[in-house]
Protein backbone atom coordinates (compact mmCIF):
# COMPACT_ATOMS: atom_id res chain seq x y z
CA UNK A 1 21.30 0.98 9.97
CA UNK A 2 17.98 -0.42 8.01
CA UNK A 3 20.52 -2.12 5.71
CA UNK A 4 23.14 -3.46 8.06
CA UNK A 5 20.31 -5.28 10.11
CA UNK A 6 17.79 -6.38 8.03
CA UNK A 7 19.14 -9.51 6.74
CA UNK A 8 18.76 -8.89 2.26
CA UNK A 9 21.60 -8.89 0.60
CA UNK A 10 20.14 -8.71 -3.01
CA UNK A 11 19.56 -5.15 -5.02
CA UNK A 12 16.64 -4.35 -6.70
CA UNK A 13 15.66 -1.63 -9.85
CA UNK A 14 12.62 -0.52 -8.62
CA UNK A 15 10.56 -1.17 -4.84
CA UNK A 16 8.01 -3.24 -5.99
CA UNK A 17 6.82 -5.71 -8.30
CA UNK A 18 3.75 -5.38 -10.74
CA UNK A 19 1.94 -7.83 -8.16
CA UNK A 20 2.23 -5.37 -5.50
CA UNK A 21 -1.31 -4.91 -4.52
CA UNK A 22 -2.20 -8.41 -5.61
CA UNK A 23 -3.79 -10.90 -2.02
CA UNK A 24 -3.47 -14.33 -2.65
CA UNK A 25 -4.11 -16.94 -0.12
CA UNK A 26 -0.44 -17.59 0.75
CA UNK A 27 1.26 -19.30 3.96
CA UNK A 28 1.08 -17.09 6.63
CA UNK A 29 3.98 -15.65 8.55
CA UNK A 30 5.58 -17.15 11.89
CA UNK A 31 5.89 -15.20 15.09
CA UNK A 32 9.55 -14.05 14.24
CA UNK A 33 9.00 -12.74 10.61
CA UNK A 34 5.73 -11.14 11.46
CA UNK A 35 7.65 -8.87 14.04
CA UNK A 36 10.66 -8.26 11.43
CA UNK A 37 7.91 -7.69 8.99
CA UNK A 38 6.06 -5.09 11.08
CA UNK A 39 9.56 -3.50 12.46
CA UNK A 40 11.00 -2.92 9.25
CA UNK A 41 7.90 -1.67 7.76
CA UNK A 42 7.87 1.36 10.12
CA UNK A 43 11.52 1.66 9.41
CA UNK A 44 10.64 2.46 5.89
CA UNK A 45 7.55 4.29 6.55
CA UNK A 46 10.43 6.82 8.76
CA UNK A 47 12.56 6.78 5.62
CA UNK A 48 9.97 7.06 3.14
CA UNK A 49 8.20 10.08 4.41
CA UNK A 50 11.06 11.95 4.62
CA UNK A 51 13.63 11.22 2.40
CA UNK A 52 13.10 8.90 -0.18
CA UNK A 53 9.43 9.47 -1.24
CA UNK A 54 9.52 6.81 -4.28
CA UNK A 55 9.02 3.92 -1.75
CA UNK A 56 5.53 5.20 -0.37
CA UNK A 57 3.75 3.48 -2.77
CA UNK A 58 4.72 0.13 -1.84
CA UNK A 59 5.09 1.32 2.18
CA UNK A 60 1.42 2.15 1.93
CA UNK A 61 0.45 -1.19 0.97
CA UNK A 62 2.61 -3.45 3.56
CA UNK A 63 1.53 -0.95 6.27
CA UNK A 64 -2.16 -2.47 5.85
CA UNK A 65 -0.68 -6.44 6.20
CA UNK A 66 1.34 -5.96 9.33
CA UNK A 67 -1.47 -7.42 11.21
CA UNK A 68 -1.97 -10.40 8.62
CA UNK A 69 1.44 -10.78 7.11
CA UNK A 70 2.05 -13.81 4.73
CA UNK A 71 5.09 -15.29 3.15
CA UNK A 72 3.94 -12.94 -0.30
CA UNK A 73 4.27 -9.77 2.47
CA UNK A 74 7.79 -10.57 3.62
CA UNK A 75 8.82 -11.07 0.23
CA UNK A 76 7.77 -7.56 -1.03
CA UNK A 77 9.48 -5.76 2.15
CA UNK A 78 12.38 -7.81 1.06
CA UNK A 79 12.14 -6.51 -2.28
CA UNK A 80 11.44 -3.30 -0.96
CA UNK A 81 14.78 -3.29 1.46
CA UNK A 82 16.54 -4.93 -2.44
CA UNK A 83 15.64 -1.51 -4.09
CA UNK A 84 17.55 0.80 -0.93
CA UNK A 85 20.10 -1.15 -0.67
CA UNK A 86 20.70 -0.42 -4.65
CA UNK A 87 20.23 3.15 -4.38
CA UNK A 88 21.69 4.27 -0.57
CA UNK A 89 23.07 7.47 -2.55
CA UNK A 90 20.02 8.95 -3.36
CA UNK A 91 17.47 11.81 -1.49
CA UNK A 92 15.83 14.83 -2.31
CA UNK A 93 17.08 18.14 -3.12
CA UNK A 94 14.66 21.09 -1.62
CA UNK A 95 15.02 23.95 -3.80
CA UNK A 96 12.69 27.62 -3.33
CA UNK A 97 14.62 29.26 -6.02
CA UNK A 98 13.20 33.14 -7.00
CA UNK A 99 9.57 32.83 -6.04
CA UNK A 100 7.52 31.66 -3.33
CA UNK A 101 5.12 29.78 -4.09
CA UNK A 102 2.94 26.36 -3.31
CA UNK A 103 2.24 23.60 -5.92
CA UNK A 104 0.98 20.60 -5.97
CA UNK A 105 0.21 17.27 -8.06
CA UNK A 106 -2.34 15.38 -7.12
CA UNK A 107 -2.93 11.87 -9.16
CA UNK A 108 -5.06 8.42 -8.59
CA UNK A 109 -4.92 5.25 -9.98
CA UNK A 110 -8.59 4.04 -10.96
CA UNK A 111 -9.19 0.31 -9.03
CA UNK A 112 -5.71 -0.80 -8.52
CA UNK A 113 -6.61 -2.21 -5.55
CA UNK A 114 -8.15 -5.39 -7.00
CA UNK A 115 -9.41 -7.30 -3.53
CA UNK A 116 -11.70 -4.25 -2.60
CA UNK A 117 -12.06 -2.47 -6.33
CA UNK A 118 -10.81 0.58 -4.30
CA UNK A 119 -8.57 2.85 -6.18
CA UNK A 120 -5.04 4.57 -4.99
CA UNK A 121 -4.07 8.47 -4.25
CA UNK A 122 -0.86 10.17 -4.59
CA UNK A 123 -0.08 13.84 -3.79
CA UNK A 124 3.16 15.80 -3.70
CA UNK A 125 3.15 19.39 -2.20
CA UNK A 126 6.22 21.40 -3.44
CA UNK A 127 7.05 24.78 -1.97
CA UNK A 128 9.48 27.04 -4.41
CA UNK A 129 11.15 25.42 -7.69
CA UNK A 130 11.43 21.80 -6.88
CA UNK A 131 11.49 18.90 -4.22
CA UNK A 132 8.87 17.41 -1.91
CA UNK A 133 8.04 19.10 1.32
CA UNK A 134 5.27 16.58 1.86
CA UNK A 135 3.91 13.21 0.25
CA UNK A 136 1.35 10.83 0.46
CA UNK A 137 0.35 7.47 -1.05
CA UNK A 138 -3.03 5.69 0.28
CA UNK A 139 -5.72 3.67 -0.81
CA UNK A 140 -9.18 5.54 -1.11
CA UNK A 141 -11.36 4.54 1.66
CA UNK A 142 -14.40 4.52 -1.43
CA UNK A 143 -14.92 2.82 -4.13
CA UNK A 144 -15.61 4.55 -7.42
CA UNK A 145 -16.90 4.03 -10.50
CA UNK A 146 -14.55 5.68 -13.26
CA UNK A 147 -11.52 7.08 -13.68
CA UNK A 148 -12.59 10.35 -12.76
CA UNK A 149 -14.21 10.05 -9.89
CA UNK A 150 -11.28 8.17 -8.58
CA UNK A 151 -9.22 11.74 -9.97
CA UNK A 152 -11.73 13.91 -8.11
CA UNK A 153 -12.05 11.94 -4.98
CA UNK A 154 -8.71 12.02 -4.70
CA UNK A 155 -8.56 16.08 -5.60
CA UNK A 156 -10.79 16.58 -2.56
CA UNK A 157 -9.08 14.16 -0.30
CA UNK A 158 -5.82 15.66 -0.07
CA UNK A 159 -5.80 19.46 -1.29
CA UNK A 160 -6.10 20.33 2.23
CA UNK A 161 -2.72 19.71 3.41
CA UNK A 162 -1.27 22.47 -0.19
CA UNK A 163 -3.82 25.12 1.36
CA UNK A 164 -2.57 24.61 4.72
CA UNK A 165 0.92 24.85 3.85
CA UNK A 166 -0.22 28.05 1.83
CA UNK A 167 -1.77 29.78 5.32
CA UNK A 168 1.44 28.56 7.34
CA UNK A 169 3.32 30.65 4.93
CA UNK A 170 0.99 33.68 4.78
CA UNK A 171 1.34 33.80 8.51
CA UNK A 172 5.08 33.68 8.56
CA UNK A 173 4.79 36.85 6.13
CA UNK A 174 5.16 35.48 2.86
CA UNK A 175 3.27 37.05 -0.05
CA UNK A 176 1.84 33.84 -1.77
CA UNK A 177 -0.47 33.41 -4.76
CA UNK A 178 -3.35 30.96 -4.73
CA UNK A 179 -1.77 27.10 -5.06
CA UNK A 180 -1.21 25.52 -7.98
CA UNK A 181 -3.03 22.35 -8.34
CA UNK A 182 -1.69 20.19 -11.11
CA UNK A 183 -4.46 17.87 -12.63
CA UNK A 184 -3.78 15.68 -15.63
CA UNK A 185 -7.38 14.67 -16.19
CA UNK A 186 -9.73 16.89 -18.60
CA UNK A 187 -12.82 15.45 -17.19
CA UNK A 188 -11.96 15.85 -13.36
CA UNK A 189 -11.02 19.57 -14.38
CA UNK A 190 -14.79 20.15 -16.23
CA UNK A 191 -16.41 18.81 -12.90
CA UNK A 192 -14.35 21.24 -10.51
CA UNK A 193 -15.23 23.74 -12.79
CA UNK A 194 -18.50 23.79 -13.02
CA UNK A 195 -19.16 22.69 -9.62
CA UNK A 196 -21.07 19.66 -9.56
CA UNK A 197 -22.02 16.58 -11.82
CA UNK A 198 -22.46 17.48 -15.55
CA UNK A 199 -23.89 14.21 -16.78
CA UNK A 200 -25.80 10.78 -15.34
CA UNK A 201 -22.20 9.34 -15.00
CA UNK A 202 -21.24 11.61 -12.75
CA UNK A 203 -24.57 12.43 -10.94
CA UNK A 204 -24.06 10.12 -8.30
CA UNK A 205 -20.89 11.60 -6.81
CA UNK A 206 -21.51 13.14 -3.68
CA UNK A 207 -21.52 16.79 -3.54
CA UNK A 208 -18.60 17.28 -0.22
CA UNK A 209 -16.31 16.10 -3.44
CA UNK A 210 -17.03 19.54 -4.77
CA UNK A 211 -15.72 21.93 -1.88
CA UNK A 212 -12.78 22.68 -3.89
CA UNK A 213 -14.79 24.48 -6.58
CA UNK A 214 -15.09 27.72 -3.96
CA UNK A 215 -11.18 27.63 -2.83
CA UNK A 216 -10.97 28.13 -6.96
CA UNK A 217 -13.55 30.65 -6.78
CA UNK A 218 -12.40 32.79 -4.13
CA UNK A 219 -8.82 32.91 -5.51
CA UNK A 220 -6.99 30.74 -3.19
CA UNK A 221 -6.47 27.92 -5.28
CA UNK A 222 -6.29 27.35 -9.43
CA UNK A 223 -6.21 23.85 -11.05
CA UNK A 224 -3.90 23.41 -14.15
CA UNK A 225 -3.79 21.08 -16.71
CA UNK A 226 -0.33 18.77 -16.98
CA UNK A 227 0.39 16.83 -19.38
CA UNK A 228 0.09 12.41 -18.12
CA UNK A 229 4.05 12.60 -19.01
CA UNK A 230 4.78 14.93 -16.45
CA UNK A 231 2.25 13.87 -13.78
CA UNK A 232 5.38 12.62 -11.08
CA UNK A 233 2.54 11.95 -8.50
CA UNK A 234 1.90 8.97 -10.37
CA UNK A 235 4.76 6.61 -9.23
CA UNK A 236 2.42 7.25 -5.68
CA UNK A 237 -0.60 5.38 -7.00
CA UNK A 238 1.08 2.00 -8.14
CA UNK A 239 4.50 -0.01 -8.72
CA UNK A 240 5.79 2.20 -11.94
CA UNK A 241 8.60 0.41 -13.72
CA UNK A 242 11.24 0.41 -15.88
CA UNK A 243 12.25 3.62 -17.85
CA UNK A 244 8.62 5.19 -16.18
CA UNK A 245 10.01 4.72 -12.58
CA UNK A 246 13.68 6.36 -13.14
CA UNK A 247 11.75 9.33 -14.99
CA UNK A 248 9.23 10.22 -12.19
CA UNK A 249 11.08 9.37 -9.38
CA UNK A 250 13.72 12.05 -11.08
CA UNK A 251 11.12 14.40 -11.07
CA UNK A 252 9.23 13.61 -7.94
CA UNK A 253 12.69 13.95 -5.89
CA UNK A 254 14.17 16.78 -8.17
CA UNK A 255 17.65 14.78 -7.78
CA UNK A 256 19.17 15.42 -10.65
């Protein structure tokens, strides 16, 4: 119905452009295209959340320009609407498999955001083998100053929502082990561990970052290295492309 409606014709290989998070000061939008805009921007945000999970990233970003949308906005939705209309086949396949069991990936891209220096989160929870059961991509509402405070600020932001899925399951009678938490940075991993800044760079973080240090303490949660390769989250934290998009979104969606 999105596709039958919204007016773009054209296909595209991936849902956004390099530029994605890049404000200019462009033309602004009429009356007309600023309602299409802000229509078919919750049409996506529907899809996105739960079916096709690779478009969050660039859903995330128009939902913050519905209110200001420019000719630059309408042409990224556009591009957006290019990339379903090239790919109406695909999903997710949910798969538990032998054991029960919550995971999730958790990644940030340090000061994408170059108007506000603010960086980007993405998290994927995955109950069982393979497949999304939730996903988010948002801007941080901080600004950080490496790397891997942007990692652990994002850690802290959205764990939550893995140990609440882990206590849903526990009360339906599951036997679950502590989540999985899938980190790909070393230095994010030393702070968790040791509970608290470990040199002047990182003294300045604020300690509520840290709360996660006594979930891994008391057993309910462990954090485990993956390798950057493997890190799916990622296409959640900016516009991946090429041969980087196919591979994550593969593994993000676990459509093989």
């Amino acid at each position: 119905e999105i596709l039958a409606d919204c007016g773009v014709t054209q296909v595209a290989s991936t849902p956004a452009s390099p530029m994605l998070f890049d404000i200019r000061d462009a033309e602004k939008a009429s009356g007309d295209e600023s309602k299409w805009f802000h229509s078919y921007t919750a049409k996506m945000l529907y899809l996105s959340k739960r079916a096709r999970p690779e478009c969050l990233t660039t859903v995330a970003f128009l939902t913050t320009r519905v209110n200001v949308c420019d000719k630059d906005d309408l042409g990224k939705l556009r591009r957006l609407l290019a990339y379903l209309r090239g790919t109406k086949e695909r999903g997710i396949i949910l798969r538990i498999g032998e054991r029960m069991e919550v995971r999730t990936y958790i990644d940030a891209a340090y000061g994408v955001h170059t108007s506000s220096g603010k960086s980007h989160t993405g998290c994927v929870v995955v109950i069982g083998e393979g497949g999304p059961v939730y996903n988010k991509s948002s801007k941080q509402k901080i600004v950080t100053k490496s790397s891997t405070e942007a990692e652990l600020v994002g850690l802290s932001d959205s764990v939550s929502q893995a140990l609440h899925m882990r206590n849903f399951l526990v009360a339906q009678g599951y036997v679950i082990g502590p989540i999985i938490i899938h980190q790909d940075n070393m230095s994010c991993m030393a702070l968790i561990k040791k509970g608290g800044p470990c040199s002047e760079r990182s003294r300045h973080i604020s300690i509520r970052y840290f709360w996660l240090c006594s979930k891994v303490e008391s057993g309910e949660a462990i954090v485990v290295h993956l390798r950057t390769e493997m890190m799916f989250a990622n296409v959640l934290t900016k516009p991946v492309q090429g041969s980087a998009f196919v591979n994550e979104r593969g593994m993000l969606t676990n459509w093989k």
